[in-house]
C-alpha atoms as a PDB file:
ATOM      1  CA  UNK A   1      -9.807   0.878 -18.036  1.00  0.00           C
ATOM      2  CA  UNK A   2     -10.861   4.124 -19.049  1.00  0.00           C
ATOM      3  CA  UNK A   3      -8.213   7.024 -17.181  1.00  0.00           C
ATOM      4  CA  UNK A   4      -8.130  11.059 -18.626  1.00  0.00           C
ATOM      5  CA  UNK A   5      -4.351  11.522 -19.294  1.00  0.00           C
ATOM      6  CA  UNK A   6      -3.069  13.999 -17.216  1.00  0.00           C
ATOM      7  CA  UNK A   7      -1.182  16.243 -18.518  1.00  0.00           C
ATOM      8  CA  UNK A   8       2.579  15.976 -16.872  1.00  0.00           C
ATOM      9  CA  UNK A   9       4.822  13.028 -16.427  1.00  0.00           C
ATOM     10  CA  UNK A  10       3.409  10.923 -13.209  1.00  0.00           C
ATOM     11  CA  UNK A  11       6.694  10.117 -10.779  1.00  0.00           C
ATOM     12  CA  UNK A  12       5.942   7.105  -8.770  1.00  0.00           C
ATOM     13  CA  UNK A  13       8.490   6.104  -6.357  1.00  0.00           C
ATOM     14  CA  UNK A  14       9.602   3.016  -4.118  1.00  0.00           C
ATOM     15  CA  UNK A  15      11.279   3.430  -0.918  1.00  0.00           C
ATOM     16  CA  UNK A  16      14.442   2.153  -1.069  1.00  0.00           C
ATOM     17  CA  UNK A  17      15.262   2.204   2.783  1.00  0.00           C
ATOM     18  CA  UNK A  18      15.575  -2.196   2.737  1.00  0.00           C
ATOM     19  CA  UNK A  19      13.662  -4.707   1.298  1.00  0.00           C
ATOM     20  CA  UNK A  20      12.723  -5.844  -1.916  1.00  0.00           C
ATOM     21  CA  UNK A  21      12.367  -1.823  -3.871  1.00  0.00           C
ATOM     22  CA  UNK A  22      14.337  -2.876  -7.116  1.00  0.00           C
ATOM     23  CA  UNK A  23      12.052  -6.108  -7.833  1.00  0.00           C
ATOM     24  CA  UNK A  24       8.702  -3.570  -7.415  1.00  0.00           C
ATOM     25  CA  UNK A  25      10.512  -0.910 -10.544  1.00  0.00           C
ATOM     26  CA  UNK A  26      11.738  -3.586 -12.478  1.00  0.00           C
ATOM     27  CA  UNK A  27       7.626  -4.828 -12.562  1.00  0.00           C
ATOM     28  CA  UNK A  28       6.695  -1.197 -12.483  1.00  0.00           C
ATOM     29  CA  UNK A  29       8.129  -0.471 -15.900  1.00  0.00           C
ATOM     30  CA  UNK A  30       7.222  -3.549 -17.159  1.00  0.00           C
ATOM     31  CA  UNK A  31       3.613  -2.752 -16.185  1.00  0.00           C
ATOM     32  CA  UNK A  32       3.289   0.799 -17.953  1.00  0.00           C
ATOM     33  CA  UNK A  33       3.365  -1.687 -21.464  1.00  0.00           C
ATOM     34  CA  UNK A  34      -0.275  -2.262 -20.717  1.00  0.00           C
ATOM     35  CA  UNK A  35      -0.915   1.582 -20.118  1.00  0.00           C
ATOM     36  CA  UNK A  36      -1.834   4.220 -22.568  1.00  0.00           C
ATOM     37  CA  UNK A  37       1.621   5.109 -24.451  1.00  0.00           C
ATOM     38  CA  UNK A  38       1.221   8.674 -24.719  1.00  0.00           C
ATOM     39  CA  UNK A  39       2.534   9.006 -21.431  1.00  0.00           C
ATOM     40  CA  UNK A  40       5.740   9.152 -19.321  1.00  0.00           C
ATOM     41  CA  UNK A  41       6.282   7.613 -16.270  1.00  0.00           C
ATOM     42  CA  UNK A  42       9.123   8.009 -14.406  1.00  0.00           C
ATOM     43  CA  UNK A  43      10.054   5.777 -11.582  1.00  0.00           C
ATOM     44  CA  UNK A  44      12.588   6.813  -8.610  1.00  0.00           C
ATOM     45  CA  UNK A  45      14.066   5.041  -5.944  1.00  0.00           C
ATOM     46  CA  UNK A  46      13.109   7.312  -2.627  1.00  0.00           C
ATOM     47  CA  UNK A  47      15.669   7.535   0.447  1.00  0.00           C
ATOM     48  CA  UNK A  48      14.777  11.333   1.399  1.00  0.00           C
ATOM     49  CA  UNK A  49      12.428  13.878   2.005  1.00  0.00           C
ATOM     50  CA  UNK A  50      13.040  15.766  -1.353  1.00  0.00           C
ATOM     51  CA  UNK A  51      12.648  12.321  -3.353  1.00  0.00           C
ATOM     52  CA  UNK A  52       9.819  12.154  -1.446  1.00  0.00           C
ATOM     53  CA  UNK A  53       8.431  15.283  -2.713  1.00  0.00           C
ATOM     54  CA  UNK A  54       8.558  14.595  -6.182  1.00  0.00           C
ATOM     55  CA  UNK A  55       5.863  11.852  -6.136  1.00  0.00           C
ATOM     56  CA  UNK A  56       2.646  11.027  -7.319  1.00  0.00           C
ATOM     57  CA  UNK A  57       2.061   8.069  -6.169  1.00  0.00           C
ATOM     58  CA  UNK A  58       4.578   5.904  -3.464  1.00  0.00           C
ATOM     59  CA  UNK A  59       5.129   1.935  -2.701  1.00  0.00           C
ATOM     60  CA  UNK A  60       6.531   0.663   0.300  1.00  0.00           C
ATOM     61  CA  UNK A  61       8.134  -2.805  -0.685  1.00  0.00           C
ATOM     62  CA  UNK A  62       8.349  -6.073   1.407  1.00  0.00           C
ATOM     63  CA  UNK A  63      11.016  -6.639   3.744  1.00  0.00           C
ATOM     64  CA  UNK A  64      11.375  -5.759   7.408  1.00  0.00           C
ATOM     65  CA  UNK A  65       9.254  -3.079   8.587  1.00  0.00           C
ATOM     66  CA  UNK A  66      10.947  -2.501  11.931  1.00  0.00           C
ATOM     67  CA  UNK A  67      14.205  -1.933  10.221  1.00  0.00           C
ATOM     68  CA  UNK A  68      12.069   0.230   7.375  1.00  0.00           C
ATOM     69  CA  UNK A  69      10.315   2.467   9.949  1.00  0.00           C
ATOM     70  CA  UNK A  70      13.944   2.970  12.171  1.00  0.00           C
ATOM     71  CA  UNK A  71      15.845   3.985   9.149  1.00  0.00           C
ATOM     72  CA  UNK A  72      13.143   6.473   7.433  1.00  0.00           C
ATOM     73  CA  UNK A  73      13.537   7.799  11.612  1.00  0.00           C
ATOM     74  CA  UNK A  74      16.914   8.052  11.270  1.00  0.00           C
ATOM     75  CA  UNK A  75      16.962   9.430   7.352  1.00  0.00           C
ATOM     76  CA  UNK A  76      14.113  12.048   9.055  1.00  0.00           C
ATOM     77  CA  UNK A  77      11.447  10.640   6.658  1.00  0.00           C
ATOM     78  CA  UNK A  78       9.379   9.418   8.832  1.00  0.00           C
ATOM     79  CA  UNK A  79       6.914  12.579   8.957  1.00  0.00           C
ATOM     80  CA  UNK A  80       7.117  12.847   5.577  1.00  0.00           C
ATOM     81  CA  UNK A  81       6.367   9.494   5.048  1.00  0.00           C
ATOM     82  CA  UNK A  82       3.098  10.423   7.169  1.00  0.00           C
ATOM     83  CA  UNK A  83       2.172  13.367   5.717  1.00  0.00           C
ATOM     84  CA  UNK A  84       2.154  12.479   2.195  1.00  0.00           C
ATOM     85  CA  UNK A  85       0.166   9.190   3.195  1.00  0.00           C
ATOM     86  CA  UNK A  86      -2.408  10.978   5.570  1.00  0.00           C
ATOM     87  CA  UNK A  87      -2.352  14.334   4.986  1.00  0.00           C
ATOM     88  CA  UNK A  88      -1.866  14.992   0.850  1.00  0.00           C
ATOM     89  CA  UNK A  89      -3.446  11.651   0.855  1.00  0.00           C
ATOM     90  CA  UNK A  90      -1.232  10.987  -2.516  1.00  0.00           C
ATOM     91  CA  UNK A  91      -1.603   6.923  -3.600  1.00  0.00           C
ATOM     92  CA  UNK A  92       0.505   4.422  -1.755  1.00  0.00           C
ATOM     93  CA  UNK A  93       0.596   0.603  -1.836  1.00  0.00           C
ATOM     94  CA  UNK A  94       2.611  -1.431   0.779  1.00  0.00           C
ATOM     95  CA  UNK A  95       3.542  -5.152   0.325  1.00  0.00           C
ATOM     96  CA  UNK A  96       3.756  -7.165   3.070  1.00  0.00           C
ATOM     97  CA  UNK A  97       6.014  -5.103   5.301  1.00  0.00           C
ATOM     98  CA  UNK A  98       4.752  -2.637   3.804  1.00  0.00           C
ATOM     99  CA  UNK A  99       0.788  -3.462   4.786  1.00  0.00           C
ATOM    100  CA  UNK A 100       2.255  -3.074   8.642  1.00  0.00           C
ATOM    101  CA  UNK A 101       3.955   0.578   7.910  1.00  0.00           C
ATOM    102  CA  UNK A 102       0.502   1.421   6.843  1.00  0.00           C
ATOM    103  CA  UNK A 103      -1.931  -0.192   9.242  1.00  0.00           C
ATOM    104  CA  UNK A 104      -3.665   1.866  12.057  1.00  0.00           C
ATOM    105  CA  UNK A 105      -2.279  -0.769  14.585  1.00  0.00           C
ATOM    106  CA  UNK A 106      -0.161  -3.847  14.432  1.00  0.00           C
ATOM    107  CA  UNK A 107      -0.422  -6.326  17.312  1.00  0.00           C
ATOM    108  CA  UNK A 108       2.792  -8.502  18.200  1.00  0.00           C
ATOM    109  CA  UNK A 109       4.835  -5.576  18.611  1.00  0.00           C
ATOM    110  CA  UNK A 110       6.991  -4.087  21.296  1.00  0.00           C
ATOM    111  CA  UNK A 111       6.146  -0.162  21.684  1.00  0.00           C
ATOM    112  CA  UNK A 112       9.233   1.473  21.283  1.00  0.00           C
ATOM    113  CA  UNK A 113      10.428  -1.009  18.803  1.00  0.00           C
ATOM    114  CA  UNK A 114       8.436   0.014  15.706  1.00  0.00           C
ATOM    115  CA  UNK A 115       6.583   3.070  14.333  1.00  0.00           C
ATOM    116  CA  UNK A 116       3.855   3.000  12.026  1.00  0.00           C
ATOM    117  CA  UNK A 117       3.131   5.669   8.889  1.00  0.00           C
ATOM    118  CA  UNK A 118      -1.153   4.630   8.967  1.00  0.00           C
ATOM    119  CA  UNK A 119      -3.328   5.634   6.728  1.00  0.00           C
ATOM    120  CA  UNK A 120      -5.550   2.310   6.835  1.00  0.00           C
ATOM    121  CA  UNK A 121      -8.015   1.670   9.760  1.00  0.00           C
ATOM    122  CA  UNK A 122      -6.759  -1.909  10.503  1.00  0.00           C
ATOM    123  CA  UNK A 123      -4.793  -3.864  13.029  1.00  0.00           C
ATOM    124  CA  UNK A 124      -2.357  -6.216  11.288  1.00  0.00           C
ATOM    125  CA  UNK A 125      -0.871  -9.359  12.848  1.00  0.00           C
ATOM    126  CA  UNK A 126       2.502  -9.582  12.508  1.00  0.00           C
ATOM    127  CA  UNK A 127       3.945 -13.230  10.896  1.00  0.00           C
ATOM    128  CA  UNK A 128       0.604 -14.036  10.972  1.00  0.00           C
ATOM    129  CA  UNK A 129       1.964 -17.270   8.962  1.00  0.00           C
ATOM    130  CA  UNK A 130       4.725 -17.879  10.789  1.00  0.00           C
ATOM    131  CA  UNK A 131       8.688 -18.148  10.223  1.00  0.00           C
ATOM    132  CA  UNK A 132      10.814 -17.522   6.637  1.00  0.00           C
ATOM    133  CA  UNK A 133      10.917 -21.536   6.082  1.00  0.00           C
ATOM    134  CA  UNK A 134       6.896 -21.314   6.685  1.00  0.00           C
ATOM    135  CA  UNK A 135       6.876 -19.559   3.602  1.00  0.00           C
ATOM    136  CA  UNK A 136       4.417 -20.585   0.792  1.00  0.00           C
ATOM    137  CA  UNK A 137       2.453 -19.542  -2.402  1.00  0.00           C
ATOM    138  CA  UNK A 138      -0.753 -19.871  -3.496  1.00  0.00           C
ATOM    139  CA  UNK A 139      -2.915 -19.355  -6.523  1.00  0.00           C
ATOM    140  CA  UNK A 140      -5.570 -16.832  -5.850  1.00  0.00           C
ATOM    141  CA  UNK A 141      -8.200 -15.345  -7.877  1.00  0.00           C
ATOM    142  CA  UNK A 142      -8.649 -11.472  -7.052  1.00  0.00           C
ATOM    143  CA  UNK A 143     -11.988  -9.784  -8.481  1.00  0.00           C
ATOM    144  CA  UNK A 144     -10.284  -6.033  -8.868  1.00  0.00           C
ATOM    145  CA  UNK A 145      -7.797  -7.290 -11.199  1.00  0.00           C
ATOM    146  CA  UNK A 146     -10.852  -7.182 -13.880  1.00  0.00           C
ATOM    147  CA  UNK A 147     -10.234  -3.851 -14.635  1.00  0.00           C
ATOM    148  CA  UNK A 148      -7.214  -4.068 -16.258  1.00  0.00           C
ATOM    149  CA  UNK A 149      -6.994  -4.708 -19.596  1.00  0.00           C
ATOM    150  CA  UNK A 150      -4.181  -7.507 -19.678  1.00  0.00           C
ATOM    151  CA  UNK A 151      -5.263 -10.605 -21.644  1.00  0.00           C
ATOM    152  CA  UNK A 152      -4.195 -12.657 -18.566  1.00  0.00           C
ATOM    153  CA  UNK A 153      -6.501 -11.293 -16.303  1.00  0.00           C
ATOM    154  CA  UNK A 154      -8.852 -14.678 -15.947  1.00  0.00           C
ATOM    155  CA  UNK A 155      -5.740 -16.309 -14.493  1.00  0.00           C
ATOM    156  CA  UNK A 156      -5.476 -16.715 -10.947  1.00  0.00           C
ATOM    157  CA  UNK A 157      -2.533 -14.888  -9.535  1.00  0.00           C
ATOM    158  CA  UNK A 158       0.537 -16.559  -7.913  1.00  0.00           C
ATOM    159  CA  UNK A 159       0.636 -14.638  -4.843  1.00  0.00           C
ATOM    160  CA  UNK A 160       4.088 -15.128  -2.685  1.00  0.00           C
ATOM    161  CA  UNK A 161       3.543 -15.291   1.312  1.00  0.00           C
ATOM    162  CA  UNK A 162       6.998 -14.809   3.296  1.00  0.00           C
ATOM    163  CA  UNK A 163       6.329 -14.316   7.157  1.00  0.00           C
ATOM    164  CA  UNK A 164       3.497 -12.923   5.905  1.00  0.00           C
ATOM    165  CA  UNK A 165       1.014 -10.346   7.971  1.00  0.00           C
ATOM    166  CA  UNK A 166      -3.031 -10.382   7.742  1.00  0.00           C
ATOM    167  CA  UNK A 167      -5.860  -8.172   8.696  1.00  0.00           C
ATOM    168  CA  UNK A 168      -6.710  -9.095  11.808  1.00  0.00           C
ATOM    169  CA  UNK A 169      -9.298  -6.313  12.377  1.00  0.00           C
ATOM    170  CA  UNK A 170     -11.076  -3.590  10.413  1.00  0.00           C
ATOM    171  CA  UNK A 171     -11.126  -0.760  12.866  1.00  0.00           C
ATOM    172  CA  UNK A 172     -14.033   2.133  12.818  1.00  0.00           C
ATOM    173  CA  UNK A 173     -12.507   4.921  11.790  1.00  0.00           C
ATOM    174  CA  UNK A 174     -11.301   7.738  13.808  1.00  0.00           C
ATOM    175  CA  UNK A 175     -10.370  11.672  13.829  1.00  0.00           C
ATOM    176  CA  UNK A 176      -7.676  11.127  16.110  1.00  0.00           C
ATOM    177  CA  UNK A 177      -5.724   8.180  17.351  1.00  0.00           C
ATOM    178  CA  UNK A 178      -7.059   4.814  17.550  1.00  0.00           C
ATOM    179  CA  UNK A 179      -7.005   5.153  21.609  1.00  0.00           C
ATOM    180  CA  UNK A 180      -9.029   1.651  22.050  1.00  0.00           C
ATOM    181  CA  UNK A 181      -5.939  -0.157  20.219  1.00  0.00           C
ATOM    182  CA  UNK A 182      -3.406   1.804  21.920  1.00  0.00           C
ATOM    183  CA  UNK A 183      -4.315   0.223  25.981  1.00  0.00           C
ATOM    184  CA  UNK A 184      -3.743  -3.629  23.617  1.00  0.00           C
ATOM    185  CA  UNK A 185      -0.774  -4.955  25.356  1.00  0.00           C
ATOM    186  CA  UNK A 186       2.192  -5.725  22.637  1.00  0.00           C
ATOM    187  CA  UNK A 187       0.504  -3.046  20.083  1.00  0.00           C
ATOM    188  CA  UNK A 188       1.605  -0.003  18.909  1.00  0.00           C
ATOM    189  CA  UNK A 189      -0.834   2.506  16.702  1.00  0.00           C
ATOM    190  CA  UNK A 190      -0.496   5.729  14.452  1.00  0.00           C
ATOM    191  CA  UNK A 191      -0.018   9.064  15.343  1.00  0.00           C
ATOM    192  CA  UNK A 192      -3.233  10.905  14.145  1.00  0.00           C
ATOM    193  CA  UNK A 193      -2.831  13.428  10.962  1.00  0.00           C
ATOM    194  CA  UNK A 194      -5.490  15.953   9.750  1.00  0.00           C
ATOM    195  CA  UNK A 195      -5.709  15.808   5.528  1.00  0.00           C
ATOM    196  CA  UNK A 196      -4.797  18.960   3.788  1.00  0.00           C
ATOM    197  CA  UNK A 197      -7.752  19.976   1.766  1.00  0.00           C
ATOM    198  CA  UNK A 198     -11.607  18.698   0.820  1.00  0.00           C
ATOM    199  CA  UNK A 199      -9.793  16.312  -1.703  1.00  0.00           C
ATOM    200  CA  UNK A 200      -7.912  14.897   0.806  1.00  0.00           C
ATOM    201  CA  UNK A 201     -10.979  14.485   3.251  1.00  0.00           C
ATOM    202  CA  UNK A 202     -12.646  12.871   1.015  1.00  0.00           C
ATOM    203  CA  UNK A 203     -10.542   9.910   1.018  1.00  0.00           C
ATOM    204  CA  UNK A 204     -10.210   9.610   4.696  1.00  0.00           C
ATOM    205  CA  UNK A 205     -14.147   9.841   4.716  1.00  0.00           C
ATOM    206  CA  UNK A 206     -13.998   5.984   2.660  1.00  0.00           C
ATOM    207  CA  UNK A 207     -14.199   3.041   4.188  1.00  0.00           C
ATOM    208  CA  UNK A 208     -11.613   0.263   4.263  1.00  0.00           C
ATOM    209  CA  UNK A 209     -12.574  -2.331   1.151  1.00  0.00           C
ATOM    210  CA  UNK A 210     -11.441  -5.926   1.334  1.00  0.00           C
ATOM    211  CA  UNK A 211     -10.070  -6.878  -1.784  1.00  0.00           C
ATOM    212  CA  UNK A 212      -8.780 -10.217  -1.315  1.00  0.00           C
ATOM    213  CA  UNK A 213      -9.295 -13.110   1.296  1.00  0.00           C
ATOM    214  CA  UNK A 214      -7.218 -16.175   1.787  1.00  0.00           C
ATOM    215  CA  UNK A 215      -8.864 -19.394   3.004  1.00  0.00           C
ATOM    216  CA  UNK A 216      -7.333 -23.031   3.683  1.00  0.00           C
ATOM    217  CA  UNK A 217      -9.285 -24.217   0.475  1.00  0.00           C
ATOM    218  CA  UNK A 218      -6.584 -21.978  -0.985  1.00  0.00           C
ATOM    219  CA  UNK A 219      -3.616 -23.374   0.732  1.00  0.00           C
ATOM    220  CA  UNK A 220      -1.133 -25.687  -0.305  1.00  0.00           C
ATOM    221  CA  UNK A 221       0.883 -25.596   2.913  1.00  0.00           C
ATOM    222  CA  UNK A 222      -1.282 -27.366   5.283  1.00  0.00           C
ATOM    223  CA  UNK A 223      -2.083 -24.307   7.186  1.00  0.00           C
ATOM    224  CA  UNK A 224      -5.534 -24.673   8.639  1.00  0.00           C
ATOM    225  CA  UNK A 225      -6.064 -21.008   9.269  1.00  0.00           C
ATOM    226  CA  UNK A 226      -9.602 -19.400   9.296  1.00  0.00           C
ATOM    227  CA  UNK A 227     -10.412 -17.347   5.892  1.00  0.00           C
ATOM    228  CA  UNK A 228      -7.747 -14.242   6.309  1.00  0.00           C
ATOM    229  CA  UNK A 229      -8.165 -10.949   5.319  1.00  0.00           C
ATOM    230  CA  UNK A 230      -5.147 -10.424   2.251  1.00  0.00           C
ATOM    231  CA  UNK A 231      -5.581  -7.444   0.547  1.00  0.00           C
ATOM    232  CA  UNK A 232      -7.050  -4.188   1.701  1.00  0.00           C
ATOM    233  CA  UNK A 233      -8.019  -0.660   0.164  1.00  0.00           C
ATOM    234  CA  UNK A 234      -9.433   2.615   1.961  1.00  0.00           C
ATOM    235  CA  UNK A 235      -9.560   6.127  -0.398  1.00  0.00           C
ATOM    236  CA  UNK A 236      -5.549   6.535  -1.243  1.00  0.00           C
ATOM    237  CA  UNK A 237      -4.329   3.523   0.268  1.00  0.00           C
ATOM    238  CA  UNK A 238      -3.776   0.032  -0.726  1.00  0.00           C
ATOM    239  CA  UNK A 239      -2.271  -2.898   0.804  1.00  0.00           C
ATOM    240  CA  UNK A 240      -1.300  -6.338   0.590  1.00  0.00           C
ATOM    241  CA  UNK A 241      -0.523  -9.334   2.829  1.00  0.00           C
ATOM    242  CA  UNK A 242       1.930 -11.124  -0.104  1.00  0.00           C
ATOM    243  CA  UNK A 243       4.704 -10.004  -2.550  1.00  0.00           C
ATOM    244  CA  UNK A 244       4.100  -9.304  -5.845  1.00  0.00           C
ATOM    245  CA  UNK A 245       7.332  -8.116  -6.137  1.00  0.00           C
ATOM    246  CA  UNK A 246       8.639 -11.403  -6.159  1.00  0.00           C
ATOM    247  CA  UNK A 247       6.651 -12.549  -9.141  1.00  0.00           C
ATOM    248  CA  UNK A 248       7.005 -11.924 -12.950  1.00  0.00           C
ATOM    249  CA  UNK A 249       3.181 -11.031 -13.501  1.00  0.00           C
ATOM    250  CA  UNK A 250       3.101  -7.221 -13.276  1.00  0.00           C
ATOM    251  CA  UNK A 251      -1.108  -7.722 -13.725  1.00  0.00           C
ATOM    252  CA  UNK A 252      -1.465  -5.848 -10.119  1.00  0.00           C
ATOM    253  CA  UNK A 253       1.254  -3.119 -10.784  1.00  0.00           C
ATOM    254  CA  UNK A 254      -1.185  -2.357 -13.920  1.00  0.00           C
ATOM    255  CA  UNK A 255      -4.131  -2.197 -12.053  1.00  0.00           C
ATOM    256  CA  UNK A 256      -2.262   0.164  -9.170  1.00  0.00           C
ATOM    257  CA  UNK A 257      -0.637   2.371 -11.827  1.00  0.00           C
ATOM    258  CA  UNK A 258      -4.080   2.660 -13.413  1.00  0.00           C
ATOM    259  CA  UNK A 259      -5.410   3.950  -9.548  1.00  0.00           C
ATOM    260  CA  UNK A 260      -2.356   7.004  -9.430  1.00  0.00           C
ATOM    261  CA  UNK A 261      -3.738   8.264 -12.865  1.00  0.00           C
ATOM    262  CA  UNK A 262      -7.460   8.283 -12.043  1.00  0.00           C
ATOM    263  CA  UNK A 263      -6.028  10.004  -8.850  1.00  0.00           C
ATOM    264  CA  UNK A 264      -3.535  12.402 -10.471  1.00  0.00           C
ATOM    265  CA  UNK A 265      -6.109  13.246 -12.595  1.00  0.00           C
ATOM    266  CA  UNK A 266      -8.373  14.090  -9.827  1.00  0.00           C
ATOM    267  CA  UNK A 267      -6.153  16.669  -8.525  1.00  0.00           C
ATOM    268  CA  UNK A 268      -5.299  18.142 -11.258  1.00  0.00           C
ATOM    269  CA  UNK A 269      -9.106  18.695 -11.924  1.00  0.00           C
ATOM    270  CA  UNK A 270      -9.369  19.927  -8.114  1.00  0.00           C
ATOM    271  CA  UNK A 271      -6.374  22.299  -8.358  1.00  0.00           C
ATOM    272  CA  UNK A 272      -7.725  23.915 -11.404  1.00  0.00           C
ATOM    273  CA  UNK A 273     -11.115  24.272  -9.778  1.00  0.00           C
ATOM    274  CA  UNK A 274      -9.650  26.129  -6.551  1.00  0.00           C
ATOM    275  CA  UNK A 275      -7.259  28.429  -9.224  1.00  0.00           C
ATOM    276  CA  UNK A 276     -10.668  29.289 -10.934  1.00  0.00           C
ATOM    277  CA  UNK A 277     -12.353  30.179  -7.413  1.00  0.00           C
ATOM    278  CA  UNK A 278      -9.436  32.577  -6.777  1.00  0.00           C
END
């Protein structure tokens, strides 16, 4: 993995709202080991709006994301939560409850009962795998993990499933709302954000990527499910159906660090650019 080093510590934060935020930092710092040295990270723990602000990159952890999205409502960082997902398109990756916050739509949902950040054109089903004692692991082998540079990397990865959502549908993407998800009964969608500047457009203009598939070949559990769609990417945003949180290989925390300096770097290039112009 080849990354220009920016030039300024890169903040990367968790929210901290509920769920599993200390078990993502705890992997996070053991992750930047595998990351040039001549750099410091800095990792906060983000509960409000001026937190918020002061990162580069953001992960929202597992846990429950109707209790996640009614607190950042409550803690009014909800629209910042939005903005810095869809409009300064900065990089985020959600786990699990996470993948729901940042889905276009998520079926098996009440509107009124849960709001969604967005930023990925998919609709998620919701305990797609059923209840907490439904809960299983499996070892997976996931292709993007070969650009990091950890010996490990050939290993399959142990990924952790807890009432665990899928990809039910990649969606085509939209200016505006997702208005054909929004008549679905028990669905609730996104409310639509512009991005703030030609870099930011530029990610919204990229498709969504499937990075990782689960099939019953993989299973352990007995479920008999058709081949699921696990792990998603589109421009900024990344998300996953499982926890690696709740694992002690930090391979995909390396690999996700390694994304926010390619894009820090990016802006700082772009920012310099549009100085120069003026």
């Amino acid at each position: 993995m080849t990354v220009a080093i920016p030039d300024t510590t890169v903040t990367v934060g968790v929210l901290a709202l509920q769920g599993a935020f200390s078990e993502h930092t705890q992997l996070l710092r053991q992750a930047t080991a595998s990351l040039p040295q001549d750099l410091e990270w800095r990792f906060i723990e983000v509960r409000t709006p001026h937190e918020l602000s002061q990162c580069d990159g953001l992960i929202l952890p597992g846990g429950e994301s109707t209790t996640m999205s009614l607190v950042a409502a409550r803690s009014n960082l909800l629209e910042p939560l939005r903005d810095f997902v869809k409009v300064s398109r900065r990089p985020v990756w959600g786990t699990c409850a996470g993948l729901i916050l940042l889905a276009e739509s998520a079926n098996r949902t009440k509107k009124g009962g849960q709001e969604l950040i967005g930023g990925l054109d998919v609709r998620v089903n919701r305990n797609h795998f059923g209840r907490q004692t439904e809960s299983f692991q499996a070892n997976l082998d996931l292709p993007f993990l070969s650009s990091t540079s950890d010996t490990s990397k050939a290993q399959p990865y142990r990924c952790v499933f807890i009432r665990a959502p899928v990809v039910e549908k990649i969606l085509p993407h939209k200016k505006g709302v997702q208005s054909e998800e929004e008549r679905l009964d028990d669905t609730v969608v996104a409310p639509s954000k512009l991005p703030a500047d030609d870099l930011a457009r530029e990610q919204v203009r990229s498709e969504v990527e499937v990075l990782a598939t689960l099939s019953k070949e993989n299973l352990e559990h007995g479920h008999t499910g058709a081949e699921d769609i696990i792990a998603v990417r589109q421009g900024n945003v990344f998300g996953c159906s499982f926890h690696p949180e709740l694992t002690e290989d930090p391979r995909i925390h390396v690999w996700w660090l390694g994304e926010v300096l390619t894009a820090v770097e990016r802006r700082q290039r772009f920012e310099l650019a549009d100085r120069t112009k003026a």
